[in-house]
PDBML (XML) file of the C-alpha atoms, coordinates in Angstrom:
<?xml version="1.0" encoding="UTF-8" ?>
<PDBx:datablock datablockName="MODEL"
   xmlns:PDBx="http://pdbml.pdb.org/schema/pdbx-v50.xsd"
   xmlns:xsi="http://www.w3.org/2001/XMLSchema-instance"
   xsi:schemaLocation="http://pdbml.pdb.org/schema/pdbx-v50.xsd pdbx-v50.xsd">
   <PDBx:atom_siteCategory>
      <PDBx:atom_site id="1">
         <PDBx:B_iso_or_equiv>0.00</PDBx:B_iso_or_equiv>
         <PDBx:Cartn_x>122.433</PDBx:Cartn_x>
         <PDBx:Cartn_y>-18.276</PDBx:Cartn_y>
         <PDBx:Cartn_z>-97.382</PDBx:Cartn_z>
         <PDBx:auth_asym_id>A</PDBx:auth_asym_id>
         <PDBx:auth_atom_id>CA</PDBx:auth_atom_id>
         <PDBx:auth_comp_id>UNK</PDBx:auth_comp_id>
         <PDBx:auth_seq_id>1</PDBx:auth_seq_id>
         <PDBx:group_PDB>ATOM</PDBx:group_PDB>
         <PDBx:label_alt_id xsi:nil="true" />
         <PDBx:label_asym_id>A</PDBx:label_asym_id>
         <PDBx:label_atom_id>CA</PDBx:label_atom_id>
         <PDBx:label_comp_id>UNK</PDBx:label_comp_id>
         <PDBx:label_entity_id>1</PDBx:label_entity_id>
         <PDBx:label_seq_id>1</PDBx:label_seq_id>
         <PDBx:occupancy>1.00</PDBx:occupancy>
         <PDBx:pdbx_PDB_model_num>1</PDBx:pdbx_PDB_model_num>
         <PDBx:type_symbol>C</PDBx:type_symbol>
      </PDBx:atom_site>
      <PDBx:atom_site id="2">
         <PDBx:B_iso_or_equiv>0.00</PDBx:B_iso_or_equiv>
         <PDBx:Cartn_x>124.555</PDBx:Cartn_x>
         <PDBx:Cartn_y>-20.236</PDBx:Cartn_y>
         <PDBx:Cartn_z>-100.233</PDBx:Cartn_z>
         <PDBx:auth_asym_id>A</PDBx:auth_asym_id>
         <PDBx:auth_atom_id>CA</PDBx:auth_atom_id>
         <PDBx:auth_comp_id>UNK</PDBx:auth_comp_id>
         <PDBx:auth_seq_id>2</PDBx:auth_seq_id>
         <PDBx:group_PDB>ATOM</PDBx:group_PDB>
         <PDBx:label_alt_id xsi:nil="true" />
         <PDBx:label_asym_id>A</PDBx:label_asym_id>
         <PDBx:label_atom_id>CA</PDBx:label_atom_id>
         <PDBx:label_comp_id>UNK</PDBx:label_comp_id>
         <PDBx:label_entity_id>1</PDBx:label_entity_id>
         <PDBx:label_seq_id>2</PDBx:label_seq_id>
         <PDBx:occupancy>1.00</PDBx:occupancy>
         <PDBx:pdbx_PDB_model_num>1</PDBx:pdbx_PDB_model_num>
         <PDBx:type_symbol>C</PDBx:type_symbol>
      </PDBx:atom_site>
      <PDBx:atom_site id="3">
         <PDBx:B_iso_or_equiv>0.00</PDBx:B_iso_or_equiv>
         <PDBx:Cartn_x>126.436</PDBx:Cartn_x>
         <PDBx:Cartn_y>-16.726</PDBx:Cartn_y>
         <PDBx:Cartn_z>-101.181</PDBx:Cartn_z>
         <PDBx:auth_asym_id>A</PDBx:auth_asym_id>
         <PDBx:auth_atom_id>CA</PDBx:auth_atom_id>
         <PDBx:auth_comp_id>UNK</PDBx:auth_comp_id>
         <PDBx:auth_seq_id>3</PDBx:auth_seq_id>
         <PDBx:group_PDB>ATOM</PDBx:group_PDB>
         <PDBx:label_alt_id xsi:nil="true" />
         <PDBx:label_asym_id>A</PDBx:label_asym_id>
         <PDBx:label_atom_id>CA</PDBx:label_atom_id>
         <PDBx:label_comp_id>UNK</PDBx:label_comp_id>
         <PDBx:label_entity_id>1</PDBx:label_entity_id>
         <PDBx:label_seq_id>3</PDBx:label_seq_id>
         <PDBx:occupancy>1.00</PDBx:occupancy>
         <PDBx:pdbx_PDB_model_num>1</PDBx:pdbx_PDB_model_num>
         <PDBx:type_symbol>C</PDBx:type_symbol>
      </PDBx:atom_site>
      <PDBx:atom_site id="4">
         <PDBx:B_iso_or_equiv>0.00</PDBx:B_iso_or_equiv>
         <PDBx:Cartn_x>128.165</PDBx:Cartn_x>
         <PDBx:Cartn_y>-13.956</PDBx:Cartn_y>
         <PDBx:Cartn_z>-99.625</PDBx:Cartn_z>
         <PDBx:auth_asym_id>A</PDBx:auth_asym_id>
         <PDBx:auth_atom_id>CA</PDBx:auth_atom_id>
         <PDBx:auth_comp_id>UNK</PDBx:auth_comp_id>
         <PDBx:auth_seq_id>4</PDBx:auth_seq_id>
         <PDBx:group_PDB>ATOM</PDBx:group_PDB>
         <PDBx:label_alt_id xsi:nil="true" />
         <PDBx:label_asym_id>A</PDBx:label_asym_id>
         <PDBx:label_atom_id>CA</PDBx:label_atom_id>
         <PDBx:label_comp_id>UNK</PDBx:label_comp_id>
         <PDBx:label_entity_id>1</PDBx:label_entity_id>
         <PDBx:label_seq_id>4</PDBx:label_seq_id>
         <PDBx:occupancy>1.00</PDBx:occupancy>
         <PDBx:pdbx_PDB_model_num>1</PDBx:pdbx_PDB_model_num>
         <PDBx:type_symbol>C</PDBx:type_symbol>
      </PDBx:atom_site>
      <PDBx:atom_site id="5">
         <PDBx:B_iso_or_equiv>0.00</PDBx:B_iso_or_equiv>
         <PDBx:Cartn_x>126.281</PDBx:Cartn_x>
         <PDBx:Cartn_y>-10.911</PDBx:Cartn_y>
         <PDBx:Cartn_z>-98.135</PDBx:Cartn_z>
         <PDBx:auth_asym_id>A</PDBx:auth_asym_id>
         <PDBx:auth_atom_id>CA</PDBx:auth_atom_id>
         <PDBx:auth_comp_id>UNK</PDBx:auth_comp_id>
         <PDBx:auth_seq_id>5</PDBx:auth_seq_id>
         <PDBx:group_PDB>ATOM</PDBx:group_PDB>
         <PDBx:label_alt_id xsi:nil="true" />
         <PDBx:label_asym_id>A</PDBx:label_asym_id>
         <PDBx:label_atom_id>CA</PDBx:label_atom_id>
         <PDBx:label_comp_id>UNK</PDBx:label_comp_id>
         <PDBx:label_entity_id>1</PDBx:label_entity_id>
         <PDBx:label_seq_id>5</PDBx:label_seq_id>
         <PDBx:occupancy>1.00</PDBx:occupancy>
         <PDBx:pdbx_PDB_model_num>1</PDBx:pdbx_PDB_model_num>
         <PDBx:type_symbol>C</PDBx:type_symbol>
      </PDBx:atom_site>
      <PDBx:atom_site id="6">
         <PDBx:B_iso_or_equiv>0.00</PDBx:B_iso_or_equiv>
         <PDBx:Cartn_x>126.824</PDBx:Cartn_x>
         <PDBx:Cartn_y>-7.548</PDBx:Cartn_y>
         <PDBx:Cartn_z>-96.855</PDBx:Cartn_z>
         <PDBx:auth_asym_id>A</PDBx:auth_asym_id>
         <PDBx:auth_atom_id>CA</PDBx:auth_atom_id>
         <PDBx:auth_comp_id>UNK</PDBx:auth_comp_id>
         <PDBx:auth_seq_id>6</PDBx:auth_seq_id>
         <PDBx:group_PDB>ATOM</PDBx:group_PDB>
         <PDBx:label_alt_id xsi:nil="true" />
         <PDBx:label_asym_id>A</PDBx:label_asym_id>
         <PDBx:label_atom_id>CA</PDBx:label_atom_id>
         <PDBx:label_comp_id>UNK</PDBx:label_comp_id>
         <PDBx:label_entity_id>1</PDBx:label_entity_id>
         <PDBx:label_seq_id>6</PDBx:label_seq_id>
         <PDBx:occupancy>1.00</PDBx:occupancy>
         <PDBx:pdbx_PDB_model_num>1</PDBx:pdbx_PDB_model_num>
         <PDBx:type_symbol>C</PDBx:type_symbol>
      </PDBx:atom_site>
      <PDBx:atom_site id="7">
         <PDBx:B_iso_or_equiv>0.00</PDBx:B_iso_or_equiv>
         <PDBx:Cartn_x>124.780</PDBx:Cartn_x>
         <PDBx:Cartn_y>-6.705</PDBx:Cartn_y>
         <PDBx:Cartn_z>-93.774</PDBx:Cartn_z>
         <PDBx:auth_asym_id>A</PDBx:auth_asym_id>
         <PDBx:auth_atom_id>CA</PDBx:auth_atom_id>
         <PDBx:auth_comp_id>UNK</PDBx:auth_comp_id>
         <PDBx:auth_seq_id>7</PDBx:auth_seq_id>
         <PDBx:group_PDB>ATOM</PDBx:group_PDB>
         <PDBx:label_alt_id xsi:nil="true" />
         <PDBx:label_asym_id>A</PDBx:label_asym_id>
         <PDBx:label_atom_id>CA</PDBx:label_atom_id>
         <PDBx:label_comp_id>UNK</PDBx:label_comp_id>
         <PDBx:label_entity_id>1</PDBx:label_entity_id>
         <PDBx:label_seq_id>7</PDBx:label_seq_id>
         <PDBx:occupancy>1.00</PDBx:occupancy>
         <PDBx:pdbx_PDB_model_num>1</PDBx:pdbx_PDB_model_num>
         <PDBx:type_symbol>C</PDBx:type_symbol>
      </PDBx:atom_site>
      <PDBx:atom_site id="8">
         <PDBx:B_iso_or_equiv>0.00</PDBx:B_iso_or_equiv>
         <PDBx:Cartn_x>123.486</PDBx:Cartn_x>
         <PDBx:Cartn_y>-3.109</PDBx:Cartn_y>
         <PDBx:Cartn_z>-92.940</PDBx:Cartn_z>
         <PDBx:auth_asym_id>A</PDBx:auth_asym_id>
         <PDBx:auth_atom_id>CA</PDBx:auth_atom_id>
         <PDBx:auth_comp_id>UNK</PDBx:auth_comp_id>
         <PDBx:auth_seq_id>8</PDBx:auth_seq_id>
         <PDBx:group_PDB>ATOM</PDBx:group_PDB>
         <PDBx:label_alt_id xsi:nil="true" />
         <PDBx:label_asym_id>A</PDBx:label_asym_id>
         <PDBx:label_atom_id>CA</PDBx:label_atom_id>
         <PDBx:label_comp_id>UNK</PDBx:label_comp_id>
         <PDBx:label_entity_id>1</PDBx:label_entity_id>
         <PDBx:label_seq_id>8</PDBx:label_seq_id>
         <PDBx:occupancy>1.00</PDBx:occupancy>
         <PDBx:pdbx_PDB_model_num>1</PDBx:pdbx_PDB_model_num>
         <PDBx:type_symbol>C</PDBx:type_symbol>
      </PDBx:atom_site>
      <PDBx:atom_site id="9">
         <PDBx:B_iso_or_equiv>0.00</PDBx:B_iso_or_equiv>
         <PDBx:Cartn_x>125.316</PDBx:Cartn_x>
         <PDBx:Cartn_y>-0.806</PDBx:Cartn_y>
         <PDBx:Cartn_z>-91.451</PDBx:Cartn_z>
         <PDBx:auth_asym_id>A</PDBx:auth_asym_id>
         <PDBx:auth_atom_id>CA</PDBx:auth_atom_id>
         <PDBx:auth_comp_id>UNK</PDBx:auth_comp_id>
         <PDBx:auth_seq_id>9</PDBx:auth_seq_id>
         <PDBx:group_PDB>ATOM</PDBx:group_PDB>
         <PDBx:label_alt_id xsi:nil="true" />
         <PDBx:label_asym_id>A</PDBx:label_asym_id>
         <PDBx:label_atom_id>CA</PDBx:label_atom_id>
         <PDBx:label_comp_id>UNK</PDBx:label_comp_id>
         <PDBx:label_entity_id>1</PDBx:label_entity_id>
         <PDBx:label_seq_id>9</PDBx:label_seq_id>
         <PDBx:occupancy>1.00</PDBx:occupancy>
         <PDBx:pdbx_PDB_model_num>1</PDBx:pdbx_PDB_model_num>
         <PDBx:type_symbol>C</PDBx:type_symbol>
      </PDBx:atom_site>
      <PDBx:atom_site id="10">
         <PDBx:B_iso_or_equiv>0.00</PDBx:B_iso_or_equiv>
         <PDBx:Cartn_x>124.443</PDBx:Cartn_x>
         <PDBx:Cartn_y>0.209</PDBx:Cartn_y>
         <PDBx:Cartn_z>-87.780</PDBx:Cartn_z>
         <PDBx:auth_asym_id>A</PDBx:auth_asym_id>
         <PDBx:auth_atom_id>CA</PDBx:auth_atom_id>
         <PDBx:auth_comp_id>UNK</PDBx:auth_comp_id>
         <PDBx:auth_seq_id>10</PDBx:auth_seq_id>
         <PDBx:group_PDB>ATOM</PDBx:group_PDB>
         <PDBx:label_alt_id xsi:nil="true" />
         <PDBx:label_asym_id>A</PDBx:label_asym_id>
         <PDBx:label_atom_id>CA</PDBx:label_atom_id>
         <PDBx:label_comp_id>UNK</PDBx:label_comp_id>
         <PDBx:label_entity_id>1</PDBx:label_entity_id>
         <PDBx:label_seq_id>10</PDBx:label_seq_id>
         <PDBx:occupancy>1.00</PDBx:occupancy>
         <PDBx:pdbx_PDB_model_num>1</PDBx:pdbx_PDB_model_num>
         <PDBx:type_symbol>C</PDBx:type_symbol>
      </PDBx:atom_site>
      <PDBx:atom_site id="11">
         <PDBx:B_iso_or_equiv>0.00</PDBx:B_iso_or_equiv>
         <PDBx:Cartn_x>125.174</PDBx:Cartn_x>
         <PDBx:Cartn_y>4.054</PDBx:Cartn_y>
         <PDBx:Cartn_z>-86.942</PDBx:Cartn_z>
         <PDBx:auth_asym_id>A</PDBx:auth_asym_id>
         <PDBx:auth_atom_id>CA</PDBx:auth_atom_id>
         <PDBx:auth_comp_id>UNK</PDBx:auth_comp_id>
         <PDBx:auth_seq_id>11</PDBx:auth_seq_id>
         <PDBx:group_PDB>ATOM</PDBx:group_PDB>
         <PDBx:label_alt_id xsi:nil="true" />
         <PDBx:label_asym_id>A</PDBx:label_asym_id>
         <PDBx:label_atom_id>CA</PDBx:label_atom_id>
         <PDBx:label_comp_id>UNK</PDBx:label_comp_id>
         <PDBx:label_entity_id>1</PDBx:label_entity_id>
         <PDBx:label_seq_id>11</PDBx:label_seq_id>
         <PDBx:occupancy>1.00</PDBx:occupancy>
         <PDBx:pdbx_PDB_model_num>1</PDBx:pdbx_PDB_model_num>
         <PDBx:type_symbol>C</PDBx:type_symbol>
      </PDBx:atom_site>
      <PDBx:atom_site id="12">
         <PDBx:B_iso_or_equiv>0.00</PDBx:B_iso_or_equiv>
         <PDBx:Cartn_x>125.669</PDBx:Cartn_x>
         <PDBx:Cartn_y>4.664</PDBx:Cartn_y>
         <PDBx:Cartn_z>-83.451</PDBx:Cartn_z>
         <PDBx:auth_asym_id>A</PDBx:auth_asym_id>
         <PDBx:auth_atom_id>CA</PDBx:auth_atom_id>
         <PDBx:auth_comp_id>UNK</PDBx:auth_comp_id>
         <PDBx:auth_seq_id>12</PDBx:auth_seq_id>
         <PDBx:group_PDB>ATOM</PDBx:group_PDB>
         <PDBx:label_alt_id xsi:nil="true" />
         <PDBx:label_asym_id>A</PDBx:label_asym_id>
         <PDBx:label_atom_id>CA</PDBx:label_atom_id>
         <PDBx:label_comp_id>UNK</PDBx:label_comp_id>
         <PDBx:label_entity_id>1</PDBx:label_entity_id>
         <PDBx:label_seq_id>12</PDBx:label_seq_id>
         <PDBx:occupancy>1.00</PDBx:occupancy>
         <PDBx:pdbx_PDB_model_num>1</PDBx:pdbx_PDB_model_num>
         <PDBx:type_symbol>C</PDBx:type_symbol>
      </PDBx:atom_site>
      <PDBx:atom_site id="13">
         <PDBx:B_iso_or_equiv>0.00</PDBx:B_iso_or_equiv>
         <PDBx:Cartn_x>125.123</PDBx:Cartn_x>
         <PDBx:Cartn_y>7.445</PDBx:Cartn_y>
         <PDBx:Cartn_z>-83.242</PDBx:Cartn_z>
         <PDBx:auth_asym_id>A</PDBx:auth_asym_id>
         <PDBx:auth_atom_id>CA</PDBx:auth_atom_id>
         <PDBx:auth_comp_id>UNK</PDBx:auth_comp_id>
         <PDBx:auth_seq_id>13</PDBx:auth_seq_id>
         <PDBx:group_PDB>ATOM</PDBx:group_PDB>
         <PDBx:label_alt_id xsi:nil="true" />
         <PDBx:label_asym_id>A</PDBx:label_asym_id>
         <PDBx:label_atom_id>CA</PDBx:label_atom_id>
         <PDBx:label_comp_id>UNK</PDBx:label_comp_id>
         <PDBx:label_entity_id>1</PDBx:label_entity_id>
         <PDBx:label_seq_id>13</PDBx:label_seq_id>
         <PDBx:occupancy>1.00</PDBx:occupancy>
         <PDBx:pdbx_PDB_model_num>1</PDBx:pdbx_PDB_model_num>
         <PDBx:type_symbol>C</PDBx:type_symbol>
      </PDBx:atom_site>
      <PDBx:atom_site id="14">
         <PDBx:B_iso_or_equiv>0.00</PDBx:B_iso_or_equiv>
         <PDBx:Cartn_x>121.516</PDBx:Cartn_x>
         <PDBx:Cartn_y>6.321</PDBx:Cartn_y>
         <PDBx:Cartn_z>-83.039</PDBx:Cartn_z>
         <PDBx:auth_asym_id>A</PDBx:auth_asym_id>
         <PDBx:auth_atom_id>CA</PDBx:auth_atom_id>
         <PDBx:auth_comp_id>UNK</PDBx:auth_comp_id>
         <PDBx:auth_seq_id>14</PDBx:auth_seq_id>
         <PDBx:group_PDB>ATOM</PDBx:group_PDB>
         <PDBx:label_alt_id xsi:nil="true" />
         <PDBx:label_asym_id>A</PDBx:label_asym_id>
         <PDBx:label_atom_id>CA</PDBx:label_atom_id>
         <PDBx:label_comp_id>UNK</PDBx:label_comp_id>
         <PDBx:label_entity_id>1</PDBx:label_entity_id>
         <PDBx:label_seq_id>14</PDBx:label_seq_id>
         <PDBx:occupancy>1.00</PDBx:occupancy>
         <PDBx:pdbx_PDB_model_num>1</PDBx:pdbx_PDB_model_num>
         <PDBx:type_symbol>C</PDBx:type_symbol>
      </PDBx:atom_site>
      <PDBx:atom_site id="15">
         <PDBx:B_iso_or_equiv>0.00</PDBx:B_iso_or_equiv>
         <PDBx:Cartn_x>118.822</PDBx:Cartn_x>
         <PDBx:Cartn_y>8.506</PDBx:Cartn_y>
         <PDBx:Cartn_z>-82.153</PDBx:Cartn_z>
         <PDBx:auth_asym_id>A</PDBx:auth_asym_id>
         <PDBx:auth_atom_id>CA</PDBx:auth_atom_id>
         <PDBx:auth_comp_id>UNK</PDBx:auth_comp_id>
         <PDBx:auth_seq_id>15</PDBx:auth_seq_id>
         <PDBx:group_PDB>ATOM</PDBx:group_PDB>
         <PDBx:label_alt_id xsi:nil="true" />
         <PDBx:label_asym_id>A</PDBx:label_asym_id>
         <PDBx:label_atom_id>CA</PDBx:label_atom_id>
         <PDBx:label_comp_id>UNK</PDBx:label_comp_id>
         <PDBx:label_entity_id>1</PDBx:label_entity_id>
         <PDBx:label_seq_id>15</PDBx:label_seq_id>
         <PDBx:occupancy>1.00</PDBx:occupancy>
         <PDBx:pdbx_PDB_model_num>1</PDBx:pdbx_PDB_model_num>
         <PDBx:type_symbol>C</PDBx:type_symbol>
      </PDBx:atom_site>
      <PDBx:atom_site id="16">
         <PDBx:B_iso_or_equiv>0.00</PDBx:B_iso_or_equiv>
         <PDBx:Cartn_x>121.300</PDBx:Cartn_x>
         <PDBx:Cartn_y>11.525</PDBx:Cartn_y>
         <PDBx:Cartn_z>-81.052</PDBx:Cartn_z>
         <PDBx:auth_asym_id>A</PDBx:auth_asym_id>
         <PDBx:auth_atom_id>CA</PDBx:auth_atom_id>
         <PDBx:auth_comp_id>UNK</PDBx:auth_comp_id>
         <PDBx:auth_seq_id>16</PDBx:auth_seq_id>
         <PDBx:group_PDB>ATOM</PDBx:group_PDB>
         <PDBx:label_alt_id xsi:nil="true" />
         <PDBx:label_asym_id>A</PDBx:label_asym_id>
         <PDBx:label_atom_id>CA</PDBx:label_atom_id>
         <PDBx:label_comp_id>UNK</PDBx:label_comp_id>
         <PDBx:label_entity_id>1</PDBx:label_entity_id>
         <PDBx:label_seq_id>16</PDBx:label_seq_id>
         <PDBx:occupancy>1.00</PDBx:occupancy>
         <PDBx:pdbx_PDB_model_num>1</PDBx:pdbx_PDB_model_num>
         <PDBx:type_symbol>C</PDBx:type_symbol>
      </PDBx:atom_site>
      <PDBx:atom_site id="17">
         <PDBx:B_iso_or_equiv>0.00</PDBx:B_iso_or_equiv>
         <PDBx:Cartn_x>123.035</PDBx:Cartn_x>
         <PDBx:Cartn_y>9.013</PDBx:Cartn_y>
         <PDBx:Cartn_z>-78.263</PDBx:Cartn_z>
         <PDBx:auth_asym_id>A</PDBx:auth_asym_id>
         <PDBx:auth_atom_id>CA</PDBx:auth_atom_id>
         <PDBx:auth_comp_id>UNK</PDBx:auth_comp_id>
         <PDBx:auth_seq_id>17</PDBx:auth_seq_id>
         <PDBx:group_PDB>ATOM</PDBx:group_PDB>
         <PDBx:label_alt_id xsi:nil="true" />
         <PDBx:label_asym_id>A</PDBx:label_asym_id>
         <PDBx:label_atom_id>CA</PDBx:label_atom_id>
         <PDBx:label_comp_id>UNK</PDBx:label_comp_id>
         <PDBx:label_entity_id>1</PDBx:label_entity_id>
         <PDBx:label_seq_id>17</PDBx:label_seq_id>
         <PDBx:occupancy>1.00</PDBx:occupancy>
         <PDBx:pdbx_PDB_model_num>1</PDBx:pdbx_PDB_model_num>
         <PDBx:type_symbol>C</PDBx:type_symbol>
      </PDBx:atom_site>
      <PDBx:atom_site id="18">
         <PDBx:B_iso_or_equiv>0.00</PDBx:B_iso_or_equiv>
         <PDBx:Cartn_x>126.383</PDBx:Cartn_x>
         <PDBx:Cartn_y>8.124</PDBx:Cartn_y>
         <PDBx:Cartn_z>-78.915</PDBx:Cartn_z>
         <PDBx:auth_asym_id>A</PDBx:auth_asym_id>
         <PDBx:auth_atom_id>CA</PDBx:auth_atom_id>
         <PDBx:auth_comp_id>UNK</PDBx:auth_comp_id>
         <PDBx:auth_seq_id>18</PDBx:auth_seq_id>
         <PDBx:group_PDB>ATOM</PDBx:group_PDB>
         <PDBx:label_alt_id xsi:nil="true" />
         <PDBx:label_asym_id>A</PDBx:label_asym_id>
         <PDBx:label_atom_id>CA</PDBx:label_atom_id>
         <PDBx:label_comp_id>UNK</PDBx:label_comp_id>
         <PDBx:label_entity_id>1</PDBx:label_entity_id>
         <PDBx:label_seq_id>18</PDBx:label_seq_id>
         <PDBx:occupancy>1.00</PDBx:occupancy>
         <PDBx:pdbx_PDB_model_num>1</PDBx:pdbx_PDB_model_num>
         <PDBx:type_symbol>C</PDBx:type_symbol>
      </PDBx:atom_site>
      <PDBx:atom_site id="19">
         <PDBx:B_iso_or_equiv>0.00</PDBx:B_iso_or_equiv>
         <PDBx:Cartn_x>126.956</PDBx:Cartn_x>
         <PDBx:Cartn_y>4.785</PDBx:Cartn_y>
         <PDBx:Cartn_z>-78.201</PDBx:Cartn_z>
         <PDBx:auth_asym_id>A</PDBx:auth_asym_id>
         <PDBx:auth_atom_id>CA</PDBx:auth_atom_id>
         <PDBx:auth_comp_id>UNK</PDBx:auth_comp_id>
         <PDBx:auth_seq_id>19</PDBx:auth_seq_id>
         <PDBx:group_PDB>ATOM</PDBx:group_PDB>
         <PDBx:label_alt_id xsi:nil="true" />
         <PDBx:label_asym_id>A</PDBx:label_asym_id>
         <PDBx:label_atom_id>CA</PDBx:label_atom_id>
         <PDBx:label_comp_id>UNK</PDBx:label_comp_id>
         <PDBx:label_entity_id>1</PDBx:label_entity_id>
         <PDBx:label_seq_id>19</PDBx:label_seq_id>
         <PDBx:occupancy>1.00</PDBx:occupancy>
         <PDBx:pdbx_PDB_model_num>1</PDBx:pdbx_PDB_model_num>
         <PDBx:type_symbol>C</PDBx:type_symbol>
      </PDBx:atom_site>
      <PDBx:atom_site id="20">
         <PDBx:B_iso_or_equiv>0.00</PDBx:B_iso_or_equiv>
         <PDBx:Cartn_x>130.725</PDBx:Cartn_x>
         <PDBx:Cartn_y>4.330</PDBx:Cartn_y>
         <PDBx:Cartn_z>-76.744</PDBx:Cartn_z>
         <PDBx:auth_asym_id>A</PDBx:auth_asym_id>
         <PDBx:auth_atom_id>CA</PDBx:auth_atom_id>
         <PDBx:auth_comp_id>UNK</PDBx:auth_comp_id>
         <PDBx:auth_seq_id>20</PDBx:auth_seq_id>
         <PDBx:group_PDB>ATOM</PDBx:group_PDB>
         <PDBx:label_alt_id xsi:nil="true" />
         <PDBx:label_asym_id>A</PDBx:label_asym_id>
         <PDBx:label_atom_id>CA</PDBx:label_atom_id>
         <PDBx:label_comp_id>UNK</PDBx:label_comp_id>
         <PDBx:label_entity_id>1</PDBx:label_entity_id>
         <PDBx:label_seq_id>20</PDBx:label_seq_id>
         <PDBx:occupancy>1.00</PDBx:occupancy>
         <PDBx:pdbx_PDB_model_num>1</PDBx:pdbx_PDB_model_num>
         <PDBx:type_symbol>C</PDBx:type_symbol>
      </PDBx:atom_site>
      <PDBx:atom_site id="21">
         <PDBx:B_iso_or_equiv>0.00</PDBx:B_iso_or_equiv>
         <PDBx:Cartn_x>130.513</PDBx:Cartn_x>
         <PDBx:Cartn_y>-0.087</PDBx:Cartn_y>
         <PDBx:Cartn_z>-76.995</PDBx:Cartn_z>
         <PDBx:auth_asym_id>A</PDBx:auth_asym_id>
         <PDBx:auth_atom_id>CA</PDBx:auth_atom_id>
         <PDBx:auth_comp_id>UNK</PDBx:auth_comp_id>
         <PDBx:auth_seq_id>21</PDBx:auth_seq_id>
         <PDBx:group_PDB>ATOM</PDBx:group_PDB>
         <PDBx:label_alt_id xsi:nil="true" />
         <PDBx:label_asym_id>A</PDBx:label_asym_id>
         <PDBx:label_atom_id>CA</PDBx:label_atom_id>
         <PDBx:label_comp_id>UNK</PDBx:label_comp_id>
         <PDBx:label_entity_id>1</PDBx:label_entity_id>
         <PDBx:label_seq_id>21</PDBx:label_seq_id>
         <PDBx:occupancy>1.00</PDBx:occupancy>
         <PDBx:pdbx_PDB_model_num>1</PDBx:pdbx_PDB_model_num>
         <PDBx:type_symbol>C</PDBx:type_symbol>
      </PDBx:atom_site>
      <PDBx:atom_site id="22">
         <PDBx:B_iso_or_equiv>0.00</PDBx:B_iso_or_equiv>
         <PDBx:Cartn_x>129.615</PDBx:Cartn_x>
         <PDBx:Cartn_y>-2.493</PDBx:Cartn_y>
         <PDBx:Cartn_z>-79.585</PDBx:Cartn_z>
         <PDBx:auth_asym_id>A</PDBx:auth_asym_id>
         <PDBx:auth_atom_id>CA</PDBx:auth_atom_id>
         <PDBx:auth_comp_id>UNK</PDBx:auth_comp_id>
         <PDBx:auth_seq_id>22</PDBx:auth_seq_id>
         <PDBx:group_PDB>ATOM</PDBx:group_PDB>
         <PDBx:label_alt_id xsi:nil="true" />
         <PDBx:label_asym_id>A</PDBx:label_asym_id>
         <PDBx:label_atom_id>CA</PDBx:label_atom_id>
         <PDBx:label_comp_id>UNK</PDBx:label_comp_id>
         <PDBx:label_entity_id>1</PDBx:label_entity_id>
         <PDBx:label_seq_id>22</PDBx:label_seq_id>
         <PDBx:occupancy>1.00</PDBx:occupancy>
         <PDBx:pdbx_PDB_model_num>1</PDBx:pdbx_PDB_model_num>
         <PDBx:type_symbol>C</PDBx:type_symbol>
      </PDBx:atom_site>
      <PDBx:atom_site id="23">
         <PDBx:B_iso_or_equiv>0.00</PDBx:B_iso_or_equiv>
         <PDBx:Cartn_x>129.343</PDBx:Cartn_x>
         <PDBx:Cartn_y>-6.181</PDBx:Cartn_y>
         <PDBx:Cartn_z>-80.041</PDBx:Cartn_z>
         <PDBx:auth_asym_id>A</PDBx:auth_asym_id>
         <PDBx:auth_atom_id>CA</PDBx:auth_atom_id>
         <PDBx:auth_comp_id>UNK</PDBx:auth_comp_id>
         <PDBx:auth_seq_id>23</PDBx:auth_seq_id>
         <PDBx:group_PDB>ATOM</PDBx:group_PDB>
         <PDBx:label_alt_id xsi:nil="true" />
         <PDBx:label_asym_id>A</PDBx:label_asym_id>
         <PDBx:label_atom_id>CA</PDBx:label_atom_id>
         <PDBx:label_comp_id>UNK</PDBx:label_comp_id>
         <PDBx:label_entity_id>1</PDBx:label_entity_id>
         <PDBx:label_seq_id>23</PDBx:label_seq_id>
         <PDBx:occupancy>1.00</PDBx:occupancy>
         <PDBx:pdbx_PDB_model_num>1</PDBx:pdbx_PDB_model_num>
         <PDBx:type_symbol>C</PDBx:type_symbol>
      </PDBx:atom_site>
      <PDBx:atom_site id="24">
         <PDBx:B_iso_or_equiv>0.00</PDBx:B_iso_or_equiv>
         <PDBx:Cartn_x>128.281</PDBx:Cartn_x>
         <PDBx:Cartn_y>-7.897</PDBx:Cartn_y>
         <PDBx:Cartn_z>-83.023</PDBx:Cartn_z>
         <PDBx:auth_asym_id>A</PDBx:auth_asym_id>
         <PDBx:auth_atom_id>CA</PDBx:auth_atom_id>
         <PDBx:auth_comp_id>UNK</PDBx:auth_comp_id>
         <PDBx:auth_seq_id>24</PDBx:auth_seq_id>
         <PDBx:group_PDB>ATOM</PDBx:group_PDB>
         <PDBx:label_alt_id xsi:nil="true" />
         <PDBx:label_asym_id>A</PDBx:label_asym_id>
         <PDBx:label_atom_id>CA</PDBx:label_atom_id>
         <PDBx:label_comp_id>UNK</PDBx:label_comp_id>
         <PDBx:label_entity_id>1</PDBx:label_entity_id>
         <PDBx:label_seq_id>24</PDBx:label_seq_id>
         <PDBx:occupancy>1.00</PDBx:occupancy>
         <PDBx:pdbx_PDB_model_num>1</PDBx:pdbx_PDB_model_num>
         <PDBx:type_symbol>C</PDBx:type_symbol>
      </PDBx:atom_site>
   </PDBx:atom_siteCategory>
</PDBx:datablock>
């Protein structure tokens, strides 16, 4: 990368299990 970038969001609420914890 020599510019800025938005990454994709992440739902988590992924596949119907609602993830309670998240690192990036």
């Amino acid at each position: 990368r020599t510019a800025s970038a938005n990454g994709t969001g992440v739902d988590r609420y992924l596949n119907g299990a609602a993830f309670q914890d998240a690192l990036v």
